[in-house]
Protein backbone atom coordinates (compact mmCIF):
# COMPACT_ATOMS: atom_id res chain seq x y z
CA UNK A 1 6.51 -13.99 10.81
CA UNK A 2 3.78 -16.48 10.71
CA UNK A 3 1.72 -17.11 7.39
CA UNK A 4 -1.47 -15.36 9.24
CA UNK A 5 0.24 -12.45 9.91
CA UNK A 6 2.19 -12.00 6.79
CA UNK A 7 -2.01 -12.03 5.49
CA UNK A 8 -2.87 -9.22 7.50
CA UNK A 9 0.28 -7.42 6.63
CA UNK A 10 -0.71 -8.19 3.09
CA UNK A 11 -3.81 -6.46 3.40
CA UNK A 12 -2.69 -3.45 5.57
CA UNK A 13 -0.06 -2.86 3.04
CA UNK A 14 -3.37 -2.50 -0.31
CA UNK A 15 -5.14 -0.55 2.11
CA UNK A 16 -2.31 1.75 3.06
CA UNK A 17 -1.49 2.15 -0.40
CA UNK A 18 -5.08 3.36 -1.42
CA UNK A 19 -5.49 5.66 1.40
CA UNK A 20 -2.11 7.39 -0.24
CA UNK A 21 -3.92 7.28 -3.91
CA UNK A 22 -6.60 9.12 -2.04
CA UNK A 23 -4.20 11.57 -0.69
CA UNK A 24 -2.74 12.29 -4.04
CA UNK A 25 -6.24 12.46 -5.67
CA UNK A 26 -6.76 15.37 -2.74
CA UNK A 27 -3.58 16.79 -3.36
CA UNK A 28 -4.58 17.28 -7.17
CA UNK A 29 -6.89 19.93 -6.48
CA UNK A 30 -4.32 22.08 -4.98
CA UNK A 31 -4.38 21.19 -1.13
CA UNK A 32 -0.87 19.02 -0.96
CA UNK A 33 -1.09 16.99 2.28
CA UNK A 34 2.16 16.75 3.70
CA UNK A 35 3.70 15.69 0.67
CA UNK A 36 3.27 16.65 -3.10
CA UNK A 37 0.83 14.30 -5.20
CA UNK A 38 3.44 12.61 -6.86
CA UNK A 39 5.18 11.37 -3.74
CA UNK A 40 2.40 10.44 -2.55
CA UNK A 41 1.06 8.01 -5.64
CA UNK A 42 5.22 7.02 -5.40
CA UNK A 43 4.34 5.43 -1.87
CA UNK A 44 1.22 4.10 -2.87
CA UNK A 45 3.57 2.30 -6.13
CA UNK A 46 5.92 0.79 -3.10
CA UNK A 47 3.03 -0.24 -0.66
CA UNK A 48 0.89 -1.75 -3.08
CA UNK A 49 4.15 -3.49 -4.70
CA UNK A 50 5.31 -4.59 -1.14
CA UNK A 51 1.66 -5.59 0.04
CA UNK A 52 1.31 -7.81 -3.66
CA UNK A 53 4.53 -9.71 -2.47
CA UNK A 54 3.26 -10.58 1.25
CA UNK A 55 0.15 -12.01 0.38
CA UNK A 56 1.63 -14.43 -2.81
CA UNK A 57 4.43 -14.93 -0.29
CA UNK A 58 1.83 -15.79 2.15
CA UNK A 59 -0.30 -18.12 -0.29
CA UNK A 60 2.34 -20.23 -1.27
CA UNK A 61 3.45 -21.06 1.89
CA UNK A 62 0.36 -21.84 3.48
CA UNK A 63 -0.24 -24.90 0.41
């Protein structure tokens, strides 16, 4: 995967990962989406951990 990409994968991985905190946020209030809140803030944990790594991965390749 080229550096550019591994930036947009980056940043599709944080955005991901706050459309699942908003999920959870719904899911609070007693309509569960799919999954349970929990599960879903436990995705938004891996995608935000996963899309952290691809962009410093990304950044210190690029230099």
């Amino acid at each position: 995967m080229r550096n550019k990409d591994k930036l947009a994968v980056g940043k599709i991985l944080i955005y991901a990962s706050i459309v699942c905190v908003i999920l959870a946020f719904i899911g609070a209030f007693g309509t569960d989406l799919w999954l349970a809140s929990t599960q879903w803030m436990l995705i938004a944990l891996t995608l935000a951990v996963w899309g952290v790594f691809v962009l410093i991965e990304a950044q210190f390749k690029i230099r």
